[in-house]
N, C-alpha and C. Protein backbone atom coordinates (compact mmCIF):
# COMPACT_ATOMS: atom_id res chain seq x y z
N UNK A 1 24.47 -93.11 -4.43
CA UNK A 1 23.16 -92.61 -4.76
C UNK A 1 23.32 -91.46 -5.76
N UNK A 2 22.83 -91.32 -6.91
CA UNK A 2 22.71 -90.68 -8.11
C UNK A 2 21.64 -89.40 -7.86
N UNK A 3 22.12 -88.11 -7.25
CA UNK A 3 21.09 -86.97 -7.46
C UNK A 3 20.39 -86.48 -8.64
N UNK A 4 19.23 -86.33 -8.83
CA UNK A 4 18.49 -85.58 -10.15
C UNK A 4 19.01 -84.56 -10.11
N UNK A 5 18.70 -83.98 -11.24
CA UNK A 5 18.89 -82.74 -11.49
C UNK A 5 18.03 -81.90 -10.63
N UNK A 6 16.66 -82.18 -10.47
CA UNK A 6 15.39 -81.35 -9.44
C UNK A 6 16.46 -81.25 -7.73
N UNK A 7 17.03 -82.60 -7.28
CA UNK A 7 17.32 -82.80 -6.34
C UNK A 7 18.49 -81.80 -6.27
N UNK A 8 19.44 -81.34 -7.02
CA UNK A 8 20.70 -80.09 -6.47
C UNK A 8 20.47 -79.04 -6.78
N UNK A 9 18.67 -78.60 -7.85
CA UNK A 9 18.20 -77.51 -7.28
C UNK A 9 17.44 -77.19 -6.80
N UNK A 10 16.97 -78.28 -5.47
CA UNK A 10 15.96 -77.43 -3.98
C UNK A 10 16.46 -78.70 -3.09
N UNK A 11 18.04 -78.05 -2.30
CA UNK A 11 18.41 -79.03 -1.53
C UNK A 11 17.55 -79.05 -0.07
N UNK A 12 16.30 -78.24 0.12
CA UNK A 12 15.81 -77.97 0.87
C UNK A 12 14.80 -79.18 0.65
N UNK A 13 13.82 -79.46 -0.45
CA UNK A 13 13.04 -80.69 -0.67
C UNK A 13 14.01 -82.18 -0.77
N UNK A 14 14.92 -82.16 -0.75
CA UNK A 14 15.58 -83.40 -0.65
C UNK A 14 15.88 -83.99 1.18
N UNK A 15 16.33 -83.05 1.90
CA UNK A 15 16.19 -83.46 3.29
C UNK A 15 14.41 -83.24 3.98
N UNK A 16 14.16 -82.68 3.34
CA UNK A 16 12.54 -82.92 3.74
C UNK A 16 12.15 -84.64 3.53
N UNK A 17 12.48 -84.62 1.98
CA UNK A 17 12.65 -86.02 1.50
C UNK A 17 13.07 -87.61 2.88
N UNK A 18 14.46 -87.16 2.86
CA UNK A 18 14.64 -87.92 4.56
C UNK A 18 14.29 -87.62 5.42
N UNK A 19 14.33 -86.60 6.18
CA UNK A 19 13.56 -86.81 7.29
C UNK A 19 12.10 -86.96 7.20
N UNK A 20 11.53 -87.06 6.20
CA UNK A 20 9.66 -87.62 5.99
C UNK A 20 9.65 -88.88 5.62
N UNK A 21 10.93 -89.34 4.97
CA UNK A 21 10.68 -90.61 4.48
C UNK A 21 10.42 -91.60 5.13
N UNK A 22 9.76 -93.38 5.39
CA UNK A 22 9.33 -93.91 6.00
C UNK A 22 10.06 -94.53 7.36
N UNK A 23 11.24 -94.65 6.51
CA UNK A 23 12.29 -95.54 7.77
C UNK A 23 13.42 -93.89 8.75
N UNK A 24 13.33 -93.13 7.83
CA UNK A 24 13.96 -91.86 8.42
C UNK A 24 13.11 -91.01 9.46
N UNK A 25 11.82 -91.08 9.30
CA UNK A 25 10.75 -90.74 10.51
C UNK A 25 11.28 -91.34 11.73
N UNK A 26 10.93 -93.07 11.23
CA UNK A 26 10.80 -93.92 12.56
C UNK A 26 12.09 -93.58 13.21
N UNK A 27 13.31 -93.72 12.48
CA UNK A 27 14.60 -93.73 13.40
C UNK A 27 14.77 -92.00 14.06
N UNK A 28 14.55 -91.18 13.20
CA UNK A 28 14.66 -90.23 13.98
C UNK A 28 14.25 -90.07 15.60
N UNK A 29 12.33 -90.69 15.54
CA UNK A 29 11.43 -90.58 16.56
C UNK A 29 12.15 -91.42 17.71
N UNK A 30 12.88 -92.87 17.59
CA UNK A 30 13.37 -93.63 17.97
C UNK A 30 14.82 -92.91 18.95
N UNK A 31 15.30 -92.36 18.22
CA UNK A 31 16.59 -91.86 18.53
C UNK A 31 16.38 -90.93 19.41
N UNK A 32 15.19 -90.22 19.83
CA UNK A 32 14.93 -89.14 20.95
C UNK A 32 14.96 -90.20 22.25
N UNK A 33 14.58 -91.05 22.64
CA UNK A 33 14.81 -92.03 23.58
C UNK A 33 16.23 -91.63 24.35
N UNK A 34 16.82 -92.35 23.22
CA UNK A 34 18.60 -92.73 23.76
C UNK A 34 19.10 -93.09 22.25
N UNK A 35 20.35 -93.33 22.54
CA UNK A 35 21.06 -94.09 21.68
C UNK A 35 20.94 -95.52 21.47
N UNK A 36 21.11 -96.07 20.29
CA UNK A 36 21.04 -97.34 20.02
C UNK A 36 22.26 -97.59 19.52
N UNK A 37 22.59 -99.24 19.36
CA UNK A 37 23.54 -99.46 18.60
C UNK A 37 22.34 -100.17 17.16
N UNK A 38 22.89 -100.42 16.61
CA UNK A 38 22.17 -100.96 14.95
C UNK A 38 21.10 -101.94 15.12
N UNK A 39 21.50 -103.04 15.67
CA UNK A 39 20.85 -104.39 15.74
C UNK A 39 19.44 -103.44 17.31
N UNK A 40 19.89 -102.91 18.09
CA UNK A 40 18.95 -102.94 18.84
C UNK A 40 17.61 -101.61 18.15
N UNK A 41 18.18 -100.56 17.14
CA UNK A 41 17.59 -99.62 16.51
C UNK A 41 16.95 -100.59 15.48
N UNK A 42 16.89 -101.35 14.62
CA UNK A 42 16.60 -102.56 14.20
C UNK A 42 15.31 -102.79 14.35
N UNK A 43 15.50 -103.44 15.80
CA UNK A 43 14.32 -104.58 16.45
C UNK A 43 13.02 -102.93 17.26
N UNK A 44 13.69 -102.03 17.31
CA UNK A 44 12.97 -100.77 17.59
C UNK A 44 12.10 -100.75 16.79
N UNK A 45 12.67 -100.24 15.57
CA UNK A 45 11.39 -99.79 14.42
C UNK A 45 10.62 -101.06 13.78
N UNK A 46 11.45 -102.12 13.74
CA UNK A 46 10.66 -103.46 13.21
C UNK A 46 10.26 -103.62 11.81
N UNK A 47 10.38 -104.52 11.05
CA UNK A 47 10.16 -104.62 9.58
C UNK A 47 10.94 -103.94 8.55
N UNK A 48 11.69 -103.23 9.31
CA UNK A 48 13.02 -102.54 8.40
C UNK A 48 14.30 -103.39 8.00
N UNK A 49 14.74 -103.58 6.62
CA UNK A 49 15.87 -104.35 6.15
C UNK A 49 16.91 -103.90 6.54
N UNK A 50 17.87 -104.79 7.12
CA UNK A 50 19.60 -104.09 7.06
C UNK A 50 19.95 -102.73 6.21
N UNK A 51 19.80 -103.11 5.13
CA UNK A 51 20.35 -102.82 3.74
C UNK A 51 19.71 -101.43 3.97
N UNK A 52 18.16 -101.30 4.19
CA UNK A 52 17.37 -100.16 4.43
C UNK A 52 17.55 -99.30 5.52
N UNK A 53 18.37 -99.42 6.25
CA UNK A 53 18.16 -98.44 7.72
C UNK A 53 19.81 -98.34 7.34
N UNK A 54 20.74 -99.24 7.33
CA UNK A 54 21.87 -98.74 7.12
C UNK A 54 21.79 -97.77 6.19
N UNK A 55 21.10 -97.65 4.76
CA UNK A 55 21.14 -96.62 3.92
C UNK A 55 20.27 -95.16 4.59
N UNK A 56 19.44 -95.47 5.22
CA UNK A 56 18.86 -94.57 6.03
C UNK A 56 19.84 -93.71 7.01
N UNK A 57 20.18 -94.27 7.63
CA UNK A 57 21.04 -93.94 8.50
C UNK A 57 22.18 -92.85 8.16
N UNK A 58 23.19 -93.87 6.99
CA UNK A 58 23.50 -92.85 6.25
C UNK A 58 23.63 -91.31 5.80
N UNK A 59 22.37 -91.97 4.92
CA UNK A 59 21.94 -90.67 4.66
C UNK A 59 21.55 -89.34 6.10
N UNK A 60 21.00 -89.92 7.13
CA UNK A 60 20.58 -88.79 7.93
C UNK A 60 21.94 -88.38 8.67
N UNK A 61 23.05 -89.54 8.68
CA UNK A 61 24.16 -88.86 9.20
C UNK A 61 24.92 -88.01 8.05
N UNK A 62 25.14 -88.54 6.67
CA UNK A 62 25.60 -87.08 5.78
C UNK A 62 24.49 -85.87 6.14
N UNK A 63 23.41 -85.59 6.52
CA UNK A 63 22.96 -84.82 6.37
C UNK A 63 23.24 -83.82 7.38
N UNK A 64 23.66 -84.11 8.49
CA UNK A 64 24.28 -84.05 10.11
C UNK A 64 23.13 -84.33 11.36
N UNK A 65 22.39 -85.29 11.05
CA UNK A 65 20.81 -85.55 12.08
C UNK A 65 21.59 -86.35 12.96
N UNK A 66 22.02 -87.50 12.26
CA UNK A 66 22.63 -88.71 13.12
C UNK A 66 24.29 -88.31 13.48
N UNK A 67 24.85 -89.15 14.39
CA UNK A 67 25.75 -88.93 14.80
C UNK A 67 26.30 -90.79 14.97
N UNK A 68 27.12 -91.34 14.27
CA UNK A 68 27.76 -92.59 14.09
C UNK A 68 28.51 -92.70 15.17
N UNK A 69 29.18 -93.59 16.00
CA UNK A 69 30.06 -93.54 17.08
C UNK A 69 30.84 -95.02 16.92
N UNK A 70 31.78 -95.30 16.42
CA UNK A 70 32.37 -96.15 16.63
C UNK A 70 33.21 -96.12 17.49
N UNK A 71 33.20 -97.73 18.41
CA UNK A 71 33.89 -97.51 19.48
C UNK A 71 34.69 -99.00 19.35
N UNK A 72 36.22 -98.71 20.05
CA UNK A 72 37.19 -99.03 19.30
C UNK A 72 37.38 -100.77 20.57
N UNK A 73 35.95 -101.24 20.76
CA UNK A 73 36.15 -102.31 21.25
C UNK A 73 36.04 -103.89 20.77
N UNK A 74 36.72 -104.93 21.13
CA UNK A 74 36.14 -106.05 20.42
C UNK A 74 34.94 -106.54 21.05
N UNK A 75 34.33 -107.41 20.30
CA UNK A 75 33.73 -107.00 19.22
C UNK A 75 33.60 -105.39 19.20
N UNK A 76 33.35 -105.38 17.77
CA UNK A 76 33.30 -103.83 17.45
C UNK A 76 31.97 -103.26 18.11
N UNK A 77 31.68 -102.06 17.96
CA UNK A 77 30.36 -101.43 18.92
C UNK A 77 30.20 -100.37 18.02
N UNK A 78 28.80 -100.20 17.99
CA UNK A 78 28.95 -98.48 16.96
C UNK A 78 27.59 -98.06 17.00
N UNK A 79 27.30 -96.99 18.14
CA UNK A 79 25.95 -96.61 18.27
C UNK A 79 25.75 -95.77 17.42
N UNK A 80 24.27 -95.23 17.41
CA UNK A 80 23.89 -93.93 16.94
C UNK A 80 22.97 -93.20 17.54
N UNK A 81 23.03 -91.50 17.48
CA UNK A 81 22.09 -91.05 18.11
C UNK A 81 22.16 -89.64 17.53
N UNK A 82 21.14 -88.99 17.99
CA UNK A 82 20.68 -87.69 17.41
C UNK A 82 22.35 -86.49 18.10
N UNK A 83 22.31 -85.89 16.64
CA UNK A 83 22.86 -84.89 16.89
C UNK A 83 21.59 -83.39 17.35
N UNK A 84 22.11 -82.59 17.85
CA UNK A 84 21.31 -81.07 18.38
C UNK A 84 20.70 -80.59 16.99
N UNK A 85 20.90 -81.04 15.73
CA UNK A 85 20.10 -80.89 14.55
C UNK A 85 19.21 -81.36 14.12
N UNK A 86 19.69 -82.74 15.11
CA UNK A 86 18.82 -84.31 14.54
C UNK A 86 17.98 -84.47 15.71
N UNK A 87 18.02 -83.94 16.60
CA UNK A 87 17.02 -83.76 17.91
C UNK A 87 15.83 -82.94 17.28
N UNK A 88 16.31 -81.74 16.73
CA UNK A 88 14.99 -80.59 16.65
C UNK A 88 14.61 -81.01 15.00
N UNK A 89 14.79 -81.93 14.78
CA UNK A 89 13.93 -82.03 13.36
C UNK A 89 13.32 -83.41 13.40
N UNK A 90 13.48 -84.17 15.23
CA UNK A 90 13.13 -85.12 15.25
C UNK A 90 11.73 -84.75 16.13
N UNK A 91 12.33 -83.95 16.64
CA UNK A 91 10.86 -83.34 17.71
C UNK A 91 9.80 -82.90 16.53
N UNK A 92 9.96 -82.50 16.03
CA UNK A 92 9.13 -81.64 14.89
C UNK A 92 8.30 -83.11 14.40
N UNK A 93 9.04 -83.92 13.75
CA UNK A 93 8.43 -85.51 13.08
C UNK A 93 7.82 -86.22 14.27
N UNK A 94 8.25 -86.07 15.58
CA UNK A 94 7.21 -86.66 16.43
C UNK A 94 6.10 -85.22 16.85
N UNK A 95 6.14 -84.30 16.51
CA UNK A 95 4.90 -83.51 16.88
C UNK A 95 3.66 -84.22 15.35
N UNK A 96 4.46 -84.02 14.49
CA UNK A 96 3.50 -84.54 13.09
C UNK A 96 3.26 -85.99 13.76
N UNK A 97 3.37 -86.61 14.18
CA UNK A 97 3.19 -88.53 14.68
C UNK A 97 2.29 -88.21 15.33
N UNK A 98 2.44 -87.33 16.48
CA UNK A 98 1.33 -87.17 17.38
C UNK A 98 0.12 -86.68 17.22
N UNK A 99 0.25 -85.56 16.17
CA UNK A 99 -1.18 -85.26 15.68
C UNK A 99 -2.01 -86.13 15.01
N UNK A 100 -0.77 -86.83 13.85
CA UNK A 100 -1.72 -87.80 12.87
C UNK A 100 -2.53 -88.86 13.87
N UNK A 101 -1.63 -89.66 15.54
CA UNK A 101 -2.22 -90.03 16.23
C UNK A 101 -3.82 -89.43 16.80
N UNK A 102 -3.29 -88.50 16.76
CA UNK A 102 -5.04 -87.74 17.43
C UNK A 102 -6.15 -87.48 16.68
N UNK A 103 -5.75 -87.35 14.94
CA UNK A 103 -6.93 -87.17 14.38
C UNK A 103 -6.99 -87.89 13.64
N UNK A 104 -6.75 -89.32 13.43
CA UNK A 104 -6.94 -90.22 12.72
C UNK A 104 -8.40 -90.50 12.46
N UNK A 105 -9.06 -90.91 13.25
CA UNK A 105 -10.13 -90.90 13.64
C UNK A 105 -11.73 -89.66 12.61
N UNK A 106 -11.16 -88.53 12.51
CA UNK A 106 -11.25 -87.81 11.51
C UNK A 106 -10.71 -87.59 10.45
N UNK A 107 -9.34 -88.55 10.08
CA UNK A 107 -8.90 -88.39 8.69
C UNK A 107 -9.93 -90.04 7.89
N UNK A 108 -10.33 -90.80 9.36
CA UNK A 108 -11.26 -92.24 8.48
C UNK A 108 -12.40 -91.74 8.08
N UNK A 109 -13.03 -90.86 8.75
CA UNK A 109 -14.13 -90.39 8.74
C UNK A 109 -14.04 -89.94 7.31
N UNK A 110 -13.23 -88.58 6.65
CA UNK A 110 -13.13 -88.27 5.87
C UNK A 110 -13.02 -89.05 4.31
N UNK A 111 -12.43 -89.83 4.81
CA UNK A 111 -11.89 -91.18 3.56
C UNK A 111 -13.15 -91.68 3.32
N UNK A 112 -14.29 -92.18 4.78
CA UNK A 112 -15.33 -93.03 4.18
C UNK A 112 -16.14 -92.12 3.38
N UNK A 113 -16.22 -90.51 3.91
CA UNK A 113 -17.25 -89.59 3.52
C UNK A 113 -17.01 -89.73 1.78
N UNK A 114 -15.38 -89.76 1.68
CA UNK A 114 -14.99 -89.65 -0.38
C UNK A 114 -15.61 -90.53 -0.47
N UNK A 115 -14.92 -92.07 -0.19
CA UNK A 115 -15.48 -93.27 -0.92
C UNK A 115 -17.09 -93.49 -1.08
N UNK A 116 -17.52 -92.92 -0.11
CA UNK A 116 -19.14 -93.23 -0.50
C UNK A 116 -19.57 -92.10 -1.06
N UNK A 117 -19.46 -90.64 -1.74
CA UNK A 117 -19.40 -89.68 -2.73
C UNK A 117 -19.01 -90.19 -4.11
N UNK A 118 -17.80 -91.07 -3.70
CA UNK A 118 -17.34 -91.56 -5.20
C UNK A 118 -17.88 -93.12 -6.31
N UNK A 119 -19.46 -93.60 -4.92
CA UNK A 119 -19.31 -94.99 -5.45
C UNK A 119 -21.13 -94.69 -5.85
């Protein structure tokens, strides 16, 4: 992955970046549960590509959120789960889940109030 130039100067908006981003929310929120291994974190969040959550993943483990565990059995095994960094910035993304849950209801309201202002 190729950093911008914006991106190595405010490394602070770049992990905002992942942990807000779409598939980095869900797994975070996911990962307060328990641990998963891949295929079952997968079928958790739903509609997410291999290609996409492995890069997700990734990324939230360089960042130190996730915590990779390979375990040295056949078949191979390799969970993941929140590190004590990746816990409290996961709580935080499920407090934002939970609100948007509660005032949705007033963010439609608001949307119909524009669209019929704007038509």
């Amino acid at each position: 992955m190729r950093m911008k130039v914006s991106e190595s100067m405010c490394p602070e908006r770049l992990v905002m970046e992942h942990v807000t981003s779409r598939w980095g929310t869900l797994a975070l929120i996911a990962l307060l549960d328990r641990s998963y291994r891949f295929s079952e974190l997968r079928r958790q969040i739903g509609a997410v590509s291999e290609k996409m959550l492995a890069q997700t993943l990734r990324t939230l483990e360089r960042d130190g959120l996730v915590r990779r565990e390979a375990k040295p059995v056949i078949p191979p095994r390799v969970d993941y789960s929140l590190t004590d960094l990746g816990r409290e910035a996961a709580e935080q993304v499920r407090g934002l889940a939970r609100w948007t849950e509660r005032r949705m209801a007033a963010v439609e309201q608001a949307r119909e109030a524009y669209d019929a202002a704007r038509t």
